[in-house]
Protein backbone atom coordinates (compact mmCIF):
# COMPACT_ATOMS: atom_id res chain seq x y z
CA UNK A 1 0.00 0.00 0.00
CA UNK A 2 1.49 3.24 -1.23
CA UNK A 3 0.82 6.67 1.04
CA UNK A 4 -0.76 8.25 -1.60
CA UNK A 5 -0.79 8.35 -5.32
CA UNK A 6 2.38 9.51 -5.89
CA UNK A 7 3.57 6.68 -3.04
CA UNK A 8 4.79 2.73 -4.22
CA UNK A 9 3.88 -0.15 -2.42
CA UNK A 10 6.28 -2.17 -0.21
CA UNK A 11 6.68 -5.66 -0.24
CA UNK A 12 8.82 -8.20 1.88
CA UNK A 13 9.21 -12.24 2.06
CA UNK A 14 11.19 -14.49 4.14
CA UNK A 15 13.16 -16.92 2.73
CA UNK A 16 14.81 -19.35 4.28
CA UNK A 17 18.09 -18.28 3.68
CA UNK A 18 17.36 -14.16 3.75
CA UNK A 19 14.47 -11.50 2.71
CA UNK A 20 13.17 -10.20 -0.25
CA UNK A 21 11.69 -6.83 -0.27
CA UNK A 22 10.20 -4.93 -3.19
CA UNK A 23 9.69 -1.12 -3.77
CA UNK A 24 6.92 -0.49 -6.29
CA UNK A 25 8.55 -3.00 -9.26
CA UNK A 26 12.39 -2.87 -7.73
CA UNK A 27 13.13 -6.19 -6.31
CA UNK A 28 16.47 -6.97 -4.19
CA UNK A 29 17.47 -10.03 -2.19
CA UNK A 30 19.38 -9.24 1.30
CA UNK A 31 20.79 -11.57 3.60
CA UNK A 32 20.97 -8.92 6.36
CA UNK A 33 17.34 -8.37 8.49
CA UNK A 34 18.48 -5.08 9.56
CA UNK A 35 19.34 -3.78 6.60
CA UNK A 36 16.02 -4.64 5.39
CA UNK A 37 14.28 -3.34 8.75
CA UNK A 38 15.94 -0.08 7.95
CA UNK A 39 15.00 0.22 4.28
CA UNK A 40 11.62 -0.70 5.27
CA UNK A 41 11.52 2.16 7.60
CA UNK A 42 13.05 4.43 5.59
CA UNK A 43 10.31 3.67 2.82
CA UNK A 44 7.51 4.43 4.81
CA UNK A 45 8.89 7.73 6.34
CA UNK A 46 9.62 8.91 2.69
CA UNK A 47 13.54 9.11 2.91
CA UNK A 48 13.65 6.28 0.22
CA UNK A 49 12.44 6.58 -2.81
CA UNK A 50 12.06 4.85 -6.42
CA UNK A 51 13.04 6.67 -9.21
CA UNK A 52 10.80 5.09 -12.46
CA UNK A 53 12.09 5.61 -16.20
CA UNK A 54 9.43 5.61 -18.74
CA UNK A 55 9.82 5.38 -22.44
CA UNK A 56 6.58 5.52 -24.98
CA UNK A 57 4.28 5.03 -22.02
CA UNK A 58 6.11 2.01 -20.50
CA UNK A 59 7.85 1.76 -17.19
CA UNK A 60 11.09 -0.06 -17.51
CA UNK A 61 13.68 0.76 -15.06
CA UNK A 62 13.36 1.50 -11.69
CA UNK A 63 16.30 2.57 -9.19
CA UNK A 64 16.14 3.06 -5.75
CA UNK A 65 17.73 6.32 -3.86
CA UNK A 66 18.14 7.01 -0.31
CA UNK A 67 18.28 10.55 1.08
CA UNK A 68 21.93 10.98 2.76
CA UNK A 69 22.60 13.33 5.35
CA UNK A 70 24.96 15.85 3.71
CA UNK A 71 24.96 13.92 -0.09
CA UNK A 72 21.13 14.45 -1.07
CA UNK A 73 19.54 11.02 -3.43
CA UNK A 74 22.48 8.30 -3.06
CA UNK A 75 21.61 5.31 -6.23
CA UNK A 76 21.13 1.98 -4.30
CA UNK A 77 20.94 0.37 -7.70
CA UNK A 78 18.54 0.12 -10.95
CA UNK A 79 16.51 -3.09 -11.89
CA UNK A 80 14.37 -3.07 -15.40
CA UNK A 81 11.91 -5.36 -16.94
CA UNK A 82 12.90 -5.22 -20.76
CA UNK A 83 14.51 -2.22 -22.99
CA UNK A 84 12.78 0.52 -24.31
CA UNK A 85 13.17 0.09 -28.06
CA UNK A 86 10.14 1.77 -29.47
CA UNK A 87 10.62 5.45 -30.02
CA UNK A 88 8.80 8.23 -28.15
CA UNK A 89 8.68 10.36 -25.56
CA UNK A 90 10.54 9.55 -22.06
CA UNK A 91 10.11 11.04 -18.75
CA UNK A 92 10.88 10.11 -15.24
CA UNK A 93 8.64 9.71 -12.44
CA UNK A 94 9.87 9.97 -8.70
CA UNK A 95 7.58 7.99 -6.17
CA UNK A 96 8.00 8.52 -2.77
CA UNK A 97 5.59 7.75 0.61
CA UNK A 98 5.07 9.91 2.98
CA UNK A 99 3.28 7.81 6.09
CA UNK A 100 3.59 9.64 9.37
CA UNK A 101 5.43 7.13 11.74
């Protein structure tokens, strides 16, 4: 469930071996609970937030940034379901949630 419209759902699974957690379409596998404790927090409060590339109406690549203290949006890495071949327009769309913890 995203804050608002212009939020992106969160989504986590335990494995048996680690966690997956998902922002909006970006998908990661971590091995470390707290590091996925503190993205997950860091989600909701709106000082993470996926950065979606869109190309002739299609969303294809989405990479996650984290707000840091003193740097501004810090790339956690990009993750895209196919290339944008077609030609058209592109623009970039920046969700981010805003839930009051």
């Amino acid at each position: 469930m995203a804050s608002d419209p212009g939020g992106f759902a969160i989504d986590v699974e335990q494995l048996s071996d680690g966690v997956v957690i998902g922002f909006d379409q970006w998908v990661e596998e971590f091995g470390d609970f707290d590091l996925v404790r503190d993205l997950f927090c860091a989600a909701l409060a709106g000082s993470l937030r996926v950065r979606v590339d869109v190309r002739a109406g299609r969303r294809w690549r989405w990479t996650l940034e984290r707000r840091e203290f003193g740097c501004g949006w810090v790339s956690y890495g990009s993750c895209s379901v196919h290339r944008p071949w077609k030609r058209g327009w592109s623009d970039t769309l920046v969700l981010r949630n805003n839930f009051q913890l």
